[in-house]
Each structure stands twice: as C-alpha cells, then as structure tokens.
Protein backbone atom coordinates (compact mmCIF):
# COMPACT_ATOMS: atom_id res chain seq x y z
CA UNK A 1 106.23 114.51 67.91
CA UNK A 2 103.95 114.57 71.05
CA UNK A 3 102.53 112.11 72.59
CA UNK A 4 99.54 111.82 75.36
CA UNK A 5 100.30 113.30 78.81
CA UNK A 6 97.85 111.23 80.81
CA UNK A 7 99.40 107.96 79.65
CA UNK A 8 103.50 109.26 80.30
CA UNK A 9 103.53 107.65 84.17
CA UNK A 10 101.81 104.53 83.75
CA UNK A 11 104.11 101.46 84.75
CA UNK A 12 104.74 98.74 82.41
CA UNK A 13 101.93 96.17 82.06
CA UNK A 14 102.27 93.00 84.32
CA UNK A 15 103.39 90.75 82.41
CA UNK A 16 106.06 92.59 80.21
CA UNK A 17 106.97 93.92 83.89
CA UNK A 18 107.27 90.23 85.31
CA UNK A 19 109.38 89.29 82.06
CA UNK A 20 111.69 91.67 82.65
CA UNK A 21 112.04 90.57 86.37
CA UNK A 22 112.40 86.73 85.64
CA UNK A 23 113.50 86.15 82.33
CA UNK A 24 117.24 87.00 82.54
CA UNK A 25 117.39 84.13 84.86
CA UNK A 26 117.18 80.01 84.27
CA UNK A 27 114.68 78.66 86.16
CA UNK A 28 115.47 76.11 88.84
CA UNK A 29 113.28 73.66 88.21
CA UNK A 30 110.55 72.50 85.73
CA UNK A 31 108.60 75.32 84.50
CA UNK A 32 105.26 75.57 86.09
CA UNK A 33 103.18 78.56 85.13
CA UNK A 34 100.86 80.24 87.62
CA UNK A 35 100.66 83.85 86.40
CA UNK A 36 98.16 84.65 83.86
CA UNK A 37 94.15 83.52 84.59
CA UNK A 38 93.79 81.97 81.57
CA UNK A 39 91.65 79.11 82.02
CA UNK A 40 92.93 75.69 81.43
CA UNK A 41 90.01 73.50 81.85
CA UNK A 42 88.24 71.95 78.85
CA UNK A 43 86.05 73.59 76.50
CA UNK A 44 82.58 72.69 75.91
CA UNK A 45 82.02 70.18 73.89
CA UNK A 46 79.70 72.20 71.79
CA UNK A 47 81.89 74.76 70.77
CA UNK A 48 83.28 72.73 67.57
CA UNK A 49 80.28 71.43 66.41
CA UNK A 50 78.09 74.94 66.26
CA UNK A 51 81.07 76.74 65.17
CA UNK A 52 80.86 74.39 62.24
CA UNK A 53 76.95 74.75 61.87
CA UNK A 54 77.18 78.16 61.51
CA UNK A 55 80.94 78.79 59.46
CA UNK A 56 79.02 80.84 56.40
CA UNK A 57 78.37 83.42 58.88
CA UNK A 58 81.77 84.46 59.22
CA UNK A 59 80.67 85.64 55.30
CA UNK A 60 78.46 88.39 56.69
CA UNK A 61 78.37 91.07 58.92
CA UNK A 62 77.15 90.85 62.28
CA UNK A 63 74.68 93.01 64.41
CA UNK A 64 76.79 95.28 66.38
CA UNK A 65 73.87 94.33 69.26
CA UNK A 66 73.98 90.77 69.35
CA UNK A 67 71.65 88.82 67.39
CA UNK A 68 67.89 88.56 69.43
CA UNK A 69 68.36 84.61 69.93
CA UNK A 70 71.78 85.39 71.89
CA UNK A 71 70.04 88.47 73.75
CA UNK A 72 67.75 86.31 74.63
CA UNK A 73 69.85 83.83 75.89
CA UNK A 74 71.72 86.29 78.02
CA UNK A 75 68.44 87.69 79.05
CA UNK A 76 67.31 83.50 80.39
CA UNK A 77 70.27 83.05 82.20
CA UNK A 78 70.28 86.34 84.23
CA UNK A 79 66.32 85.68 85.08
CA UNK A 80 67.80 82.08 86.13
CA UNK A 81 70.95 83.25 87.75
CA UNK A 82 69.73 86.53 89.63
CA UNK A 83 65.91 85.73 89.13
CA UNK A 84 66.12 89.43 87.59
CA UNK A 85 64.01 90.11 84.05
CA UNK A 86 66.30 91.74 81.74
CA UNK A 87 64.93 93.05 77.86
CA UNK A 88 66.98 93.00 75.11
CA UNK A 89 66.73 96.94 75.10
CA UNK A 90 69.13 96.41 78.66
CA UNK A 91 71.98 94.31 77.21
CA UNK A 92 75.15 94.97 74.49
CA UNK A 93 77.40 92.04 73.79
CA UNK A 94 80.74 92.91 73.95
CA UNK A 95 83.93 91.26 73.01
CA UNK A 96 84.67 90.03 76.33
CA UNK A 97 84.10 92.32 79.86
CA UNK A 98 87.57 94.10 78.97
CA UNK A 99 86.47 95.74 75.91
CA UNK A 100 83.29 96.49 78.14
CA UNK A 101 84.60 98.11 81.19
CA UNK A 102 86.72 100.18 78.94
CA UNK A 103 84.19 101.67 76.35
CA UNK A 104 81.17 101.93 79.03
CA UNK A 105 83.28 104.21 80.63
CA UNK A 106 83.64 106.59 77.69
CA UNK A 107 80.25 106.21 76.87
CA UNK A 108 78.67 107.11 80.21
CA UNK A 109 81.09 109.54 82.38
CA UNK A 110 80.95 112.98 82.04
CA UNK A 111 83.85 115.62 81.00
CA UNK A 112 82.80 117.02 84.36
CA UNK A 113 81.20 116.59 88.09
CA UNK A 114 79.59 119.38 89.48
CA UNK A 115 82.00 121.62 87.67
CA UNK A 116 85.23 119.69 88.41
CA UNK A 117 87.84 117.13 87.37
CA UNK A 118 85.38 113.75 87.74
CA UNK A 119 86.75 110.61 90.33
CA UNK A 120 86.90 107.08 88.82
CA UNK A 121 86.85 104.83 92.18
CA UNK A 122 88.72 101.91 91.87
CA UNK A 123 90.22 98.83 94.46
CA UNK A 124 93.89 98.80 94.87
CA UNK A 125 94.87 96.35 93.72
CA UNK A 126 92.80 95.84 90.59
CA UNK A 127 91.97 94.97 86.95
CA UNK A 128 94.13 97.45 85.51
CA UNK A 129 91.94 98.51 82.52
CA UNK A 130 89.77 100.41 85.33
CA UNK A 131 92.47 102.87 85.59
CA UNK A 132 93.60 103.32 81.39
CA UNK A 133 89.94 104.13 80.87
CA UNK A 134 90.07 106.75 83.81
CA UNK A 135 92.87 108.27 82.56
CA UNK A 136 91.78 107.82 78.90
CA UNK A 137 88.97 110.02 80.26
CA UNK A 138 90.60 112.43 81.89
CA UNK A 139 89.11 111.36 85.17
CA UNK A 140 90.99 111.43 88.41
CA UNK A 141 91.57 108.12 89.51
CA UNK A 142 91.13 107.50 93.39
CA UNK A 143 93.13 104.02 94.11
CA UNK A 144 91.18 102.84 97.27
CA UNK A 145 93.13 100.22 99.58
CA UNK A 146 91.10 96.37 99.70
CA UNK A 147 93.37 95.36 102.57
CA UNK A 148 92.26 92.07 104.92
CA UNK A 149 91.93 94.42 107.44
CA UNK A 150 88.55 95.28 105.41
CA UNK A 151 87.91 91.79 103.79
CA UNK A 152 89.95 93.08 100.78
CA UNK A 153 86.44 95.24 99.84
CA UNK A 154 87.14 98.89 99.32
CA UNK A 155 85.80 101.35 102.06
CA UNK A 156 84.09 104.04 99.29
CA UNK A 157 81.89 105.12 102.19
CA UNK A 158 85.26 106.29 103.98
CA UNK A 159 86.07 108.50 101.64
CA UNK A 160 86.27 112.43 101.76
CA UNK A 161 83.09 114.30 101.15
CA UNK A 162 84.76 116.32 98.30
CA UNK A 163 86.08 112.98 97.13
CA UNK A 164 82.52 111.57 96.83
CA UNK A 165 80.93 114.55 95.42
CA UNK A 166 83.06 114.16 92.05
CA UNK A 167 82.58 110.37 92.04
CA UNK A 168 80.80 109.70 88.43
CA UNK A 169 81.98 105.74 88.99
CA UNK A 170 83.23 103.10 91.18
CA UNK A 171 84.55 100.05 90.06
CA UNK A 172 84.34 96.78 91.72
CA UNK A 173 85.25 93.45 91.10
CA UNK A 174 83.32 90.19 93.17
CA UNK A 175 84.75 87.67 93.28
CA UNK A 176 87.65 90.01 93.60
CA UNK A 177 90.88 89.81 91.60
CA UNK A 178 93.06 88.85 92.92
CA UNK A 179 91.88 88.06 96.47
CA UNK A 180 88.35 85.99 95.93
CA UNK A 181 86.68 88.14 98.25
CA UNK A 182 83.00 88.36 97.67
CA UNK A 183 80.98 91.32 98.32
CA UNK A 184 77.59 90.40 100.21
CA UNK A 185 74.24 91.73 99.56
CA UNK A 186 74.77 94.23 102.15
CA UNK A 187 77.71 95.74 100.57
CA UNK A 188 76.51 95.99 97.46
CA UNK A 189 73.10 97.38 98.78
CA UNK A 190 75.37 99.89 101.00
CA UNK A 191 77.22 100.56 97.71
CA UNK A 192 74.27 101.57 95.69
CA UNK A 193 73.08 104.16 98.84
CA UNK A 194 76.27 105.68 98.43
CA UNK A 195 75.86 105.81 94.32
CA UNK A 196 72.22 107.71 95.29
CA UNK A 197 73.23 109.71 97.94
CA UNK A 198 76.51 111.05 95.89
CA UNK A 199 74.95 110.86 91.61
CA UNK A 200 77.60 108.12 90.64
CA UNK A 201 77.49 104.85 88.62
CA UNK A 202 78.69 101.64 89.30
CA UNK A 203 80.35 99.18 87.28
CA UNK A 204 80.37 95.38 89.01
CA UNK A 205 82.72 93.34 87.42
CA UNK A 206 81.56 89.97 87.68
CA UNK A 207 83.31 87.98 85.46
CA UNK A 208 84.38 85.10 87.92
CA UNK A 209 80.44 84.60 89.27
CA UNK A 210 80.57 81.46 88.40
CA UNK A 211 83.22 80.25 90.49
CA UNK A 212 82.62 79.84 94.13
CA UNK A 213 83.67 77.80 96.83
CA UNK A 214 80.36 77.43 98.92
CA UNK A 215 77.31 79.58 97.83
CA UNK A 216 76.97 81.62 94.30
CA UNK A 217 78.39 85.26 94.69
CA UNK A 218 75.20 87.73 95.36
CA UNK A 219 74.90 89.88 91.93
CA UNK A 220 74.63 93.41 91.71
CA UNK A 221 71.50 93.58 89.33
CA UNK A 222 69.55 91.16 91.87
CA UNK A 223 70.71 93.45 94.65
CA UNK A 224 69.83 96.53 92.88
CA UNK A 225 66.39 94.93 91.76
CA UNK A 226 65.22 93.58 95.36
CA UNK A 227 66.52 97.19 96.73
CA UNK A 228 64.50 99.51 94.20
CA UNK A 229 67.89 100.67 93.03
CA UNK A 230 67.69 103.05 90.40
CA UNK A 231 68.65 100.40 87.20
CA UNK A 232 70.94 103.63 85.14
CA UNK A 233 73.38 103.69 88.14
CA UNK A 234 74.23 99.57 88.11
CA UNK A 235 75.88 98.25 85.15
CA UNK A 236 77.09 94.37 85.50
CA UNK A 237 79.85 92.72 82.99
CA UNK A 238 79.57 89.39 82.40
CA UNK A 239 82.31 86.75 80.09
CA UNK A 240 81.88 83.38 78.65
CA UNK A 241 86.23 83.39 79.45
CA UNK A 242 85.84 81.73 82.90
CA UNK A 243 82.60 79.97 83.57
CA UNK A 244 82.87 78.55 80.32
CA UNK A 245 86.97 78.34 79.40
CA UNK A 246 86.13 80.30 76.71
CA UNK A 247 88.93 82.94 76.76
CA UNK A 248 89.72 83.18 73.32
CA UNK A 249 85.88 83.87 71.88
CA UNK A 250 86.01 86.93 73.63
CA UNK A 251 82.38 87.60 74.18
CA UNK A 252 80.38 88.56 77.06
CA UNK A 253 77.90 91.43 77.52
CA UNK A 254 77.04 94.58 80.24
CA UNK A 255 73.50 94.61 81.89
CA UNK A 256 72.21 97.73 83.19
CA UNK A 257 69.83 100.82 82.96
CA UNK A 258 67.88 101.25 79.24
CA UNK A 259 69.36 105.06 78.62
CA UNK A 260 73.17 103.98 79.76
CA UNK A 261 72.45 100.60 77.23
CA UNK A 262 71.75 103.01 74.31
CA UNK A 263 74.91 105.35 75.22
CA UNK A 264 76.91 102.09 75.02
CA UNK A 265 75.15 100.88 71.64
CA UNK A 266 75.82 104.35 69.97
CA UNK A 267 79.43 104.22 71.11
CA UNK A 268 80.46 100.77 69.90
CA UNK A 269 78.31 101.64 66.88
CA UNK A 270 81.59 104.14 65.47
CA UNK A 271 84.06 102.58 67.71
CA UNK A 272 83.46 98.94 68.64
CA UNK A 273 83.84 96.01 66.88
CA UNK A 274 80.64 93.51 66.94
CA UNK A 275 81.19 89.68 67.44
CA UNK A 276 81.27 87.23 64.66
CA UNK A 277 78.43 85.39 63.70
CA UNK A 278 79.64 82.04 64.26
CA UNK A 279 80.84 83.37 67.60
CA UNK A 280 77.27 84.67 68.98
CA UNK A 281 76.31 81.48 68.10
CA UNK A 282 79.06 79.63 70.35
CA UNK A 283 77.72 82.41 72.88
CA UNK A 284 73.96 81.71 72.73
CA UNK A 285 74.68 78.18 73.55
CA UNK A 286 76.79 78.81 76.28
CA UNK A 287 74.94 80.88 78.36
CA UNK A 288 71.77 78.74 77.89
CA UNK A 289 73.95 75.44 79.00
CA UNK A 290 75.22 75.04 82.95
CA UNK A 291 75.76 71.12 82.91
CA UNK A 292 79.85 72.89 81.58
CA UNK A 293 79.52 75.39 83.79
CA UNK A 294 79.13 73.41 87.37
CA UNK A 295 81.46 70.47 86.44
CA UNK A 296 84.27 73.45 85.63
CA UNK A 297 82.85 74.94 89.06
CA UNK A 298 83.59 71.47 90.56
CA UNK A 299 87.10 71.31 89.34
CA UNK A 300 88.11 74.36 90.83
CA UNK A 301 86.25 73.10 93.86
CA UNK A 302 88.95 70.50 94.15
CA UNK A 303 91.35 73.03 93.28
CA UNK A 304 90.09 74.81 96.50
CA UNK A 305 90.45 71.81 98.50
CA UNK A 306 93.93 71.08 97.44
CA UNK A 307 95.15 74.34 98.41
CA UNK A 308 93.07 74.71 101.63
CA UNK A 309 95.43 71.42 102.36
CA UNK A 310 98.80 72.61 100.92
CA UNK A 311 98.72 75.36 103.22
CA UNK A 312 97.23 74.21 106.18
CA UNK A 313 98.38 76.18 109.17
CA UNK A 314 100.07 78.77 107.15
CA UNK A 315 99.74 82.05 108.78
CA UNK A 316 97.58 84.59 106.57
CA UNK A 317 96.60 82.32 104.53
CA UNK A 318 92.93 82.59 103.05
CA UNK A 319 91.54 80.81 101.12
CA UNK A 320 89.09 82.20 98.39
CA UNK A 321 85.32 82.57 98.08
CA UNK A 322 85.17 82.83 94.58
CA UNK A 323 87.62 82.77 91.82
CA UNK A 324 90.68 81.30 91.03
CA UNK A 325 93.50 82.71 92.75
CA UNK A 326 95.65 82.27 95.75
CA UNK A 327 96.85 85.86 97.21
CA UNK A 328 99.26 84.56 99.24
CA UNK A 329 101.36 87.26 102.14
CA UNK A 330 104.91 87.27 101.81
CA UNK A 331 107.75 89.61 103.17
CA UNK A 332 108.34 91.43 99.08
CA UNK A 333 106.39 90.35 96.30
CA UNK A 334 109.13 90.77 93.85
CA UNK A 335 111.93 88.86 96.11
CA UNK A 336 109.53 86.28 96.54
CA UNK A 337 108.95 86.07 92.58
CA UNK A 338 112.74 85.29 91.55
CA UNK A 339 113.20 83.17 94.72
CA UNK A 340 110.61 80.77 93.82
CA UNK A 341 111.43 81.37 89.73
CA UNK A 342 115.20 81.00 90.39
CA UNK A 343 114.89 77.70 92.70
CA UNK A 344 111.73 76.19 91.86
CA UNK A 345 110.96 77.19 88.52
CA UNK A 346 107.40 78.32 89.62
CA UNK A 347 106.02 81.52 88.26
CA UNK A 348 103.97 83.76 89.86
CA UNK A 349 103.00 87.58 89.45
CA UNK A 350 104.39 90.22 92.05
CA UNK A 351 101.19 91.87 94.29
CA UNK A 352 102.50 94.94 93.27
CA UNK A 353 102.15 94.85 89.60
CA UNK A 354 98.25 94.77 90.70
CA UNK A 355 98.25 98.01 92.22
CA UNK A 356 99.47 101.52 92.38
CA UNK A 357 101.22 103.14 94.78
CA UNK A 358 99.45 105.38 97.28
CA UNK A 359 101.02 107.70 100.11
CA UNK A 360 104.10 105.49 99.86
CA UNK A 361 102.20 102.56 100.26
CA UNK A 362 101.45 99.80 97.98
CA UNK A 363 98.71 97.53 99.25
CA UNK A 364 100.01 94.26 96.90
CA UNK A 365 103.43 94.63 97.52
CA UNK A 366 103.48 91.89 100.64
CA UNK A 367 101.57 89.38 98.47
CA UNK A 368 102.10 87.20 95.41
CA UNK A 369 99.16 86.34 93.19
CA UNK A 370 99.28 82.42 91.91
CA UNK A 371 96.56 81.73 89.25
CA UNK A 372 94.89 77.84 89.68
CA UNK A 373 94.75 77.40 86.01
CA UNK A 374 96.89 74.69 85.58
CA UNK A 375 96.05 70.84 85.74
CA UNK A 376 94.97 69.73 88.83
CA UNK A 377 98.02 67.12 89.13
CA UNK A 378 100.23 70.33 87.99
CA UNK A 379 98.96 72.87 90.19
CA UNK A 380 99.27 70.99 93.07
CA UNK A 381 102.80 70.10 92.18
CA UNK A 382 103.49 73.93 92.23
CA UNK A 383 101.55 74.91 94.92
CA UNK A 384 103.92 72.46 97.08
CA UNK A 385 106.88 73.70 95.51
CA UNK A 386 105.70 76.90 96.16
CA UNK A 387 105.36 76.09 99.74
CA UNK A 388 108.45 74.62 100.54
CA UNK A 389 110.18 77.39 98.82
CA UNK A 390 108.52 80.45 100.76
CA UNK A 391 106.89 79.11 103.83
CA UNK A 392 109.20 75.63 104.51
C-alpha cells in the first residue's frame, strides 16, 4: 500500500528524536526537565470556577466561530494590546495557534504562483508545523537561516528574485522560538513591503507576545494598521497556552483580512473542530483579564534575571527579549545533550532538531535550546548545573 511522497524525508519529531538520543542512558543526576515549553506557572484562578459555571455546555454543540461574547473579548484585548479595532467578521478561534498555522495555510495558499510550484518562507530553525503544512500543500519550502549574525530574523529581502516571485507566504515567529529575538516595527513594516511588492501573505506567529523582558513585542496587525498595509496579506495567531499557562485548553484565534477570515471559517467548517463551550468561556475571561497575565510576565522576568546572572561573562551568550528560552552556543548540540543528560541529569533539546539542513549547513546544530518552564528554585538549579557541565 502507498503512502504520501511529500511526507517520506521528514525527520523524526523532536521529542521522539531526543528520546531516542537520551533514553538508553541513566541520567547522572536528578532529573531536571528543560525541553518542552510547556508552561509551568499557575493557572488562573478563574479557570475552575467558570469551567464549573458553565459544565452543561459541554451538552451542546458549539459555534465553530466562537461565541460573539468571546469574539468580542478577543476583539477588546487586541484594541487594548495593539490599539488596533478588530470586528468579529476578522477573527476564528482556533484550538490553539498550532491547529491555526496549519489549516490557514490550506485555506489561503494557492495550488500555484504565477504558474509554478508556490514557496512557503520559513526561519531555520523554526516551529516545525510551518514546514508539514508546506509540504501538506505541496508548496516548496524555502528554510531561511535566523543566524546572530542577523539578530536570528530571517533576511526574506535577500532572497532570489525567482525565489520571491513564487512566495504565497512567509512565516515568522516574534518573540522567536527558540532564540527570543523580537522583530521591530521596522522589520515587520519592511516585511509587509516585501509581501506588496512580491503578492505574498504573512503569517506572524505571536504566541509568546506576552512575554518580554523590557518593552511589549511590536505586533504585526498594529504595524500593518499604522503602515496602511493591505489587512488580507497579515494574519496574526494568538494562544491563551503562554500568557495565560493555559496549554491544555487549547484555544487561541488568527486576526487578519475579512476575505482570508471567511476562507478560514469555511475550511474549519468541514475540517476543524470548534472549541467547547465551557472552554470559550475559560477563553473569554482570559483574554479580558491581564492582572494573570503580568504577574506570569513578572515571573519569567525573574527567570530572565536569574539566567542573565548564571551566565554572566559567558561568551555568546544572549539573553532573550521575549519568550522563554535560553539558545545557548555550544561546540554539537547533540554531544552537548547526552553530556549534560549523562552527568547532570539535565535535559535539553538538540538546536538541530529545530531546523533543517540547508547546503550542508544546519543553523541549530551549535546551540542547545533550554525551556524556563520549570520552578524558579528548579530552573535555576539546572541552569547552574547546566553551566558547570558545558561552560565550567
């Protein structure tokens, strides 16, 4: 029996990859896990109680949309956030910005680009559901190096002509996993020219926004907005996962252009699954609420602080803008996974399981990735480990 073609060469996911690497071997110390971005931090308080409110609705089927209190919602916090005005008739709830990326991208890029094989842009390293829904499209996917040699942003603009002219999207991710890089209103405005000037959409990933170090990440859709961007070209993805700890809810929701909106609707429609009830619920609170939101932001301030201190006159070592990982240089990714798993018992994820390799070159292979997820106490136990280990 056949199966897909476009699917045969893809590597093993990153995590059953960095089981395979680490688990035929005892770790050498107490287990400290720094892997996955799950976040750790407390929940809301609210989540219990309107979950209870609001159990019968689990009885019934939901709107595919989102219900019009939790568009609204969605729609008050992006006016707040971005200072952008957003109608219900711009936003789908999703079931988290995974989902999101994924189906948009069926939904809105054509079988063809000026007669030819469309382009998918992407960072290398990246979110790795950018490149299953290229290749679930048929797309061509173009890896594009974020190197600190560029401030880990990708150089589309660099690009060949003929590269650019097939474009029909470009990912990108700010804060950036896994760096933290943050693009500025400048790039993204730069960005945008380069969507006009070339017909192609652009999907910002912002699903860490809400974690910064200094100053709150510049958003695409107030970038776009301030610029006269054409609105069908910028989609954003939002999640309730990490500025609110939610994870497991899986909801969030894609802003952009009325016509690409609808395209997205009809899609999910056959092919999507809507949130529970109870869950847009949970969801509408959320994203009217930021008291959670800043004292988890002032956690993983602390977090920043911590690390800025653990490695303190480390060479290459930056700390990040936004998000919550380290991406820490080392000599081999992998080597420097099962040293620190073998003698420390601290796990981290490989640079290269991020990325793709590209003329021989993979741009995460002289990094690890370590997620500051943990407990403060915790984390900074393994970030010192960590240190000693690699860097002592």
């Amino acid at each position: 029996m056949a199966f897909p073609e476009r699917f045969s060469n893809l590597p093993d996911y990153a995590f059953p990859r960095l089981r395979k690497l680490l688990d035929t071997h005892a770790p050498g110390g107490e287990p400290v896990a720094m892997t996955i971005g799950e976040p750790r931090h407390p929940m809301p308080e609210f989540v219990g109680p309107v979950l209870a409110e609001t159990l019968q609705g689990f009885a019934v089927y939901p709107p595919n949309d989102g219900t019009p209190e939790l568009l609204a919602a969605i729609g008050g916090w992006l006016k707040r956030r971005y200072r952008v005005e957003v109608g219900p008739e711009r936003l789908m709830v999703l079931n988290g910005t995974r989902e999101g990326l994924f189906n948009a991208a069926l939904a809105l890029v054509p079988e063809q680009k000026r007669g030819k094989r469309p382009v998918v842009l992407m960072p290398n390293p990246f979110y790795q559901v950018y490149a299953m829904a290229a290749l679930a499209l048929g797309a061509e996917p173009v890896y594009v190096p974020a190197l600190a040699s560029n401030g880990f942003l990708p150089d589309y603009a660099g690009l060949p002509r003929e590269i650019l002219e097939r474009t029909a999207l470009a990912y990108l991710c700010s804060p950036a996993n896994p760096q933290g890089s943050v693009a500025s209103r400048d790039y993204w405005a730069s960005l945008m020219d380069l969507a006009e000037a070339h017909d192609f959409r652009i999907f910002a990933d912002e699903c860490y926004s809400e974690i910064w170090r200094t100053a709150p990440p510049a958003g695409a859709l107030e970038v776009a907005d301030a610029t006269g961007a054409d609105p069908e070209r910028v989609f954003v993805f939002h999640s309730l996962s990490k500025r609110s700890n939610l994870p497991g809810l899986r909801s969030g929701f894609v802003a952009g252009g009325a016509g690409g909106i609808e395209r997205i609707r009809q899609l999910r429609a056959f092919a999507g699954a809507p949130l529970p009830l109870p869950v847009q619920r949970v969801s509408e609170r959320a994203w009217s609420d930021e008291a959670h939101v800043e004292a988890n932001r002032a956690l993983y301030q602390e977090k920043f602080r911590i690390a800025d201190a653990v490695f303190s006159g480390l060479q290459g070592y930056m700390g990040p803008e936004g998000g919550f990982f380290l991406w820490l240089p080392v000599p081999d990714g992998e080597e420097a996974a099962l040293k620190l798993w073998t003698e420390t018992g601290v796990r981290v994820l490989p640079g290269a399981y991020l990325a793709r390799e590209v003329g021989g070159e993979n741009p995460g292979k002289g990094y690890i990735r370590v997620a500051m997820v943990a407990p403060k106490d915790e984390m900074q136990r393994g970030l010192m480990r960590l240190r000693d280990c690699l860097y002592g």
